[in-house]
Protein backbone atom coordinates (compact mmCIF):
# COMPACT_ATOMS: atom_id res chain seq x y z
CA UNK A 1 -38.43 -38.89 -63.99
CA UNK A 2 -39.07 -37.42 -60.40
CA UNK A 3 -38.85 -33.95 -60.09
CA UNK A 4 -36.56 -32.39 -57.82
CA UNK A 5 -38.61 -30.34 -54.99
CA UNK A 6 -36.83 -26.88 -53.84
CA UNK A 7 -37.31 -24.75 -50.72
CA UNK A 8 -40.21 -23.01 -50.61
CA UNK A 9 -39.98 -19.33 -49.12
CA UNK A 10 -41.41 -20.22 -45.89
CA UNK A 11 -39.26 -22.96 -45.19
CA UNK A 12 -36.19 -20.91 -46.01
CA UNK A 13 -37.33 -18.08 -43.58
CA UNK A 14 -37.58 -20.97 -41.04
CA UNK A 15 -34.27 -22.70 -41.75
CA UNK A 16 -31.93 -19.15 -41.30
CA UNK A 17 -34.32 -18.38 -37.99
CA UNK A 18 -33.33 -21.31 -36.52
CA UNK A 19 -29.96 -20.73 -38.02
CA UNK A 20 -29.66 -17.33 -36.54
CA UNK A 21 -30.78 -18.95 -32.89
CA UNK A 22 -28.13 -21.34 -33.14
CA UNK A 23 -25.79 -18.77 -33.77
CA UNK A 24 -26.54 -16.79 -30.90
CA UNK A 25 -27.10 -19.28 -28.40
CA UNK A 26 -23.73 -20.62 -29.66
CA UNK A 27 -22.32 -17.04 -28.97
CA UNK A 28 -23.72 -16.41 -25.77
CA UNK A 29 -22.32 -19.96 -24.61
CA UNK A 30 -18.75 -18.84 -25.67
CA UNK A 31 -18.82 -15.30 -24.35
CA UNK A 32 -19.94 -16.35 -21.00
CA UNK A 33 -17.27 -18.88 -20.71
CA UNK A 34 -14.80 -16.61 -21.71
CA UNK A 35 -16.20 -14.08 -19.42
CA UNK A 36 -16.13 -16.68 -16.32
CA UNK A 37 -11.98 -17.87 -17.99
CA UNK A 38 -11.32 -13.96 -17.62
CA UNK A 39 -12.96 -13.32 -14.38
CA UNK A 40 -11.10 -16.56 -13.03
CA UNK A 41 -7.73 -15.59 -14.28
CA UNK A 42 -8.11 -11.99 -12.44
CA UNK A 43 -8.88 -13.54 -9.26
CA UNK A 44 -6.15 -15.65 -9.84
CA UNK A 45 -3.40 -12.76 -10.49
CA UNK A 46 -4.76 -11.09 -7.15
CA UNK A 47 -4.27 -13.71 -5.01
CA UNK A 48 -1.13 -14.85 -6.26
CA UNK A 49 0.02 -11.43 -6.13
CA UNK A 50 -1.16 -11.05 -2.79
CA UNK A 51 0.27 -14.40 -1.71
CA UNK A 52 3.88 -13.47 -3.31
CA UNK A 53 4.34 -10.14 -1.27
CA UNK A 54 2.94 -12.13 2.04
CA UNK A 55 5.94 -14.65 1.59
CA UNK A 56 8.36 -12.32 1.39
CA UNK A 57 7.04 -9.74 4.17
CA UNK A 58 6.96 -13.24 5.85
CA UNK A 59 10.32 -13.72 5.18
CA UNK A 60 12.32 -10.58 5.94
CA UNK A 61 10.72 -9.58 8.93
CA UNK A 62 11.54 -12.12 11.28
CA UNK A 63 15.03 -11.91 10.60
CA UNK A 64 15.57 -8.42 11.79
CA UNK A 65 18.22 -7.75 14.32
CA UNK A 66 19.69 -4.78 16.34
CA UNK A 67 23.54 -5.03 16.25
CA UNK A 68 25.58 -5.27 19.22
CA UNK A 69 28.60 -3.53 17.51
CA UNK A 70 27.27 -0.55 15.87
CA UNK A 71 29.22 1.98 14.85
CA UNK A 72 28.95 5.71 13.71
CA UNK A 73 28.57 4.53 10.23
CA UNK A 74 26.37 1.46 10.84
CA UNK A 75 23.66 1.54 13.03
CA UNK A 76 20.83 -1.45 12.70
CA UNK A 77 16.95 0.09 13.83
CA UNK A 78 13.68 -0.81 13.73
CA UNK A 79 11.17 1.72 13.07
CA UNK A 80 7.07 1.27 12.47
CA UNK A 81 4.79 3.58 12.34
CA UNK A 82 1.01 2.91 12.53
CA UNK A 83 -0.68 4.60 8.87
CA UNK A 84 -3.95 4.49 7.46
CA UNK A 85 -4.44 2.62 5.46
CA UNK A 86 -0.85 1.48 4.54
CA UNK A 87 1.99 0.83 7.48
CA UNK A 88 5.20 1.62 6.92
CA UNK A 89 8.05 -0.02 8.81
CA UNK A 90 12.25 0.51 8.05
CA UNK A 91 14.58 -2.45 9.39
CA UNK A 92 18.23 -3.91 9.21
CA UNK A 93 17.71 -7.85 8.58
CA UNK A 94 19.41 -11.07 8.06
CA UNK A 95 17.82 -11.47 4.46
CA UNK A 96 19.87 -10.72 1.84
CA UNK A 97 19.68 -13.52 -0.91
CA UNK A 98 22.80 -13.63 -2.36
CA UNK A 99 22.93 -13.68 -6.00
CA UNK A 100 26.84 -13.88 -7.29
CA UNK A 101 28.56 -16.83 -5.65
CA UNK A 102 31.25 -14.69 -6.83
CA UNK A 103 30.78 -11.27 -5.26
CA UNK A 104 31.35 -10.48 -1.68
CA UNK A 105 28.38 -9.54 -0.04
CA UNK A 106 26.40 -9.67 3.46
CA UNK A 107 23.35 -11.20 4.14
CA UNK A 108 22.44 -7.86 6.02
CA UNK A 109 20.51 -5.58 4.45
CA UNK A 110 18.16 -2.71 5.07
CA UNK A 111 14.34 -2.84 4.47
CA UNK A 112 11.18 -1.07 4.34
CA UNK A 113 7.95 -0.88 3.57
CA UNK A 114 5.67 1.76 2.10
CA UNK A 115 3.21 2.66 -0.46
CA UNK A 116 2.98 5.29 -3.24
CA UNK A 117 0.04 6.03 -5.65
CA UNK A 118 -0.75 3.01 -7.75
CA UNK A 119 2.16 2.19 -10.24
CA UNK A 120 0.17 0.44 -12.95
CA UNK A 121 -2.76 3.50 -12.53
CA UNK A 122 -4.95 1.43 -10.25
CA UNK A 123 -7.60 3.49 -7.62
CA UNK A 124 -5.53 1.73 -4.52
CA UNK A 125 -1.86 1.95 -3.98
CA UNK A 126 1.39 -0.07 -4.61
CA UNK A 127 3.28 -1.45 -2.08
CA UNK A 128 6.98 -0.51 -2.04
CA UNK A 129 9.79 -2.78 -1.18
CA UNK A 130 13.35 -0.96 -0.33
CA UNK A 131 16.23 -2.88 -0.06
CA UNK A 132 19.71 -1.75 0.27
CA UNK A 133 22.65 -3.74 0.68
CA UNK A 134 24.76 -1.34 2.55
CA UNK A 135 23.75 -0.64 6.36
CA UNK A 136 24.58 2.59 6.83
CA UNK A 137 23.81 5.21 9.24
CA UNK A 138 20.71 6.31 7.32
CA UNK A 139 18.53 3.12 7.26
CA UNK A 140 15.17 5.04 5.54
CA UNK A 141 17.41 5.83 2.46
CA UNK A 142 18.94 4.48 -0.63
CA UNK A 143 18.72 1.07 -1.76
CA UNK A 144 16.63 -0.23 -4.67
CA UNK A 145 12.75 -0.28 -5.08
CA UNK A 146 10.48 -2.27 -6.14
CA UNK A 147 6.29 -3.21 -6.25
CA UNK A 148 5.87 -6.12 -4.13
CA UNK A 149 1.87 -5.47 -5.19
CA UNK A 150 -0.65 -3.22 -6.77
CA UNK A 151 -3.95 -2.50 -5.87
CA UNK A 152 -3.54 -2.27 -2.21
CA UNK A 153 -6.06 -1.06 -0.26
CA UNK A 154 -4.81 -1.69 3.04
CA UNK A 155 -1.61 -3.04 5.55
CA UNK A 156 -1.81 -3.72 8.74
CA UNK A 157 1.20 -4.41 10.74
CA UNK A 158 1.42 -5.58 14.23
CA UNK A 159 4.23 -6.29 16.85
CA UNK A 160 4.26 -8.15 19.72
CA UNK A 161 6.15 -7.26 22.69
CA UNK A 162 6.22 -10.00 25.22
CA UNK A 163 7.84 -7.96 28.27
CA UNK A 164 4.76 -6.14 28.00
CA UNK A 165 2.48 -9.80 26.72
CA UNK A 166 0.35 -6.89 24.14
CA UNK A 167 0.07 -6.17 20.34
CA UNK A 168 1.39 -2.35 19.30
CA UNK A 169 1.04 -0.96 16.20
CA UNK A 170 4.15 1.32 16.64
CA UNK A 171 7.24 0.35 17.68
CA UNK A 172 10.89 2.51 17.86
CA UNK A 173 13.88 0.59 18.78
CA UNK A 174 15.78 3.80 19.88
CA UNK A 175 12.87 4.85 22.27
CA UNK A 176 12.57 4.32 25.83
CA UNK A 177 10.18 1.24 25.30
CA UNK A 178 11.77 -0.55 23.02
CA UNK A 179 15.22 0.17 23.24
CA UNK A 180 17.66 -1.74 20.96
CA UNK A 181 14.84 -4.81 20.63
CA UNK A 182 12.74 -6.01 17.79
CA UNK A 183 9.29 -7.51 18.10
CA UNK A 184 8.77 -10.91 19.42
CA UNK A 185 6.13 -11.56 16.82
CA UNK A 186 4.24 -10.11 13.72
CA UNK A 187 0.94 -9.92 12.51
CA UNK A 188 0.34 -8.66 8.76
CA UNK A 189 -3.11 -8.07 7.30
CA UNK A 190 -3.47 -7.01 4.28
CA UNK A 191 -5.86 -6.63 1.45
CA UNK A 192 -6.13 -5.88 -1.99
CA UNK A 193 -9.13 -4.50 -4.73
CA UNK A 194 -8.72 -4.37 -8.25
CA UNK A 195 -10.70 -1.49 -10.38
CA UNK A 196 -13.26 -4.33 -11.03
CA UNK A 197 -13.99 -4.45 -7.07
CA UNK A 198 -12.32 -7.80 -6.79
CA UNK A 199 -11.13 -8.16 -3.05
CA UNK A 200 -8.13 -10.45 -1.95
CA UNK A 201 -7.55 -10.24 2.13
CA UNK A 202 -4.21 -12.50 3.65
CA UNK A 203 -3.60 -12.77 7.18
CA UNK A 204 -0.34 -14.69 9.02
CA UNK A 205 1.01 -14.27 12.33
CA UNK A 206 5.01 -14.98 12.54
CA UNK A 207 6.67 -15.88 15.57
CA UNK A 208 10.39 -15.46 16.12
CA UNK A 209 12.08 -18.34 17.98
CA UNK A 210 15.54 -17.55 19.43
């Protein structure tokens, strides 16, 4: 009968070396790509985050207005002020989205625009949205807020007066200059960075046609 030949010890030391190899290039193979699927999916989550509160900056501002008929209990403004490194700007617009077919409401609506210390912890700040469905005579307060985005590191806003053809970075409907008018354009810049130094910068430029 033939006998049956077993490992010897060298050629078991060499069979779990090569093992253990395997195994770790096998390891390093799946932690990378899970590294590169995490890294990926942050990027992802900034931009899109970046991209929502874009469309609806986008969205609101050009439909601000400055009522002919105001009264002592409604007044419509516009009001930006130039901040480093956040803007902050308080409006009356056409933008409500109505949500109840069944409930009477406007599509006026105050808004603004600020930032506060990062809600989620971050080193940057949040962006505030304020909307309130009443226009009252106090257009900076009340309303509901909300994060249109975290780690913000910066918000530019520009307006465009065309009686004067320049770019401001203030503007005060009840002053002199710009008395009961809203820009003629917009220009928004913003950018955010995550804690992991990830950067995200938008850029648009809105026009208002009559």
């Amino acid at each position: 009968f033939s006998a049956q030949r077993g490992l010897t010890l060298i050629e078991l030391t060499l069979s779990i070396s090569i093992l253990a190899v395997i195994t770790m290039i096998s390891y390093s193979v799946l932690h990378g790509s899970a590294r590169i699927a995490n890294e990926a999916e942050a990027r992802s989550d900034l931009n899109k985050m970046g991209r929502n509160a874009m469309r609806i900056i986008g969205r609101e501002l050009p439909q601000s207005f400055i009522s002919q008929n105001q009264t002592e209990y409604f007044k419509t403004v516009f009001k930006a002020e130039d901040r480093d490194p956040v803007d902050e700007v308080y409006f009356v617009a056409k933008a409500h989205e109505k949500r109840d077919a069944n409930r009477k409401e406007s599509n006026f609506a105050e808004y603004g625009y600020f930032s506060d210390s990062d809600w989620n912890g971050g080193n940057y700040r949040t962006l505030v949205h304020r909307e309130a469905t009443v226009v009252d005579e106090e257009p900076e307060r009340g309303g509901t807020l909300l994060a249109l985005t975290h780690s913000l590191r910066s918000l530019n806003l520009r307006y465009y007066d065309k009686n004067k053809e320049e770019w401001l970075d203030d503007w005060d409907s009840e002053g002199a200059d710009h008395m009961n008018r809203v820009p003629d354009a917009f220009e928004v810049r913003m950018e955010l960075e995550d804690d992991e130094a990830r950067v995200a910068s938008f850029f648009t430029r809105i026009v208002v046609t009559p």
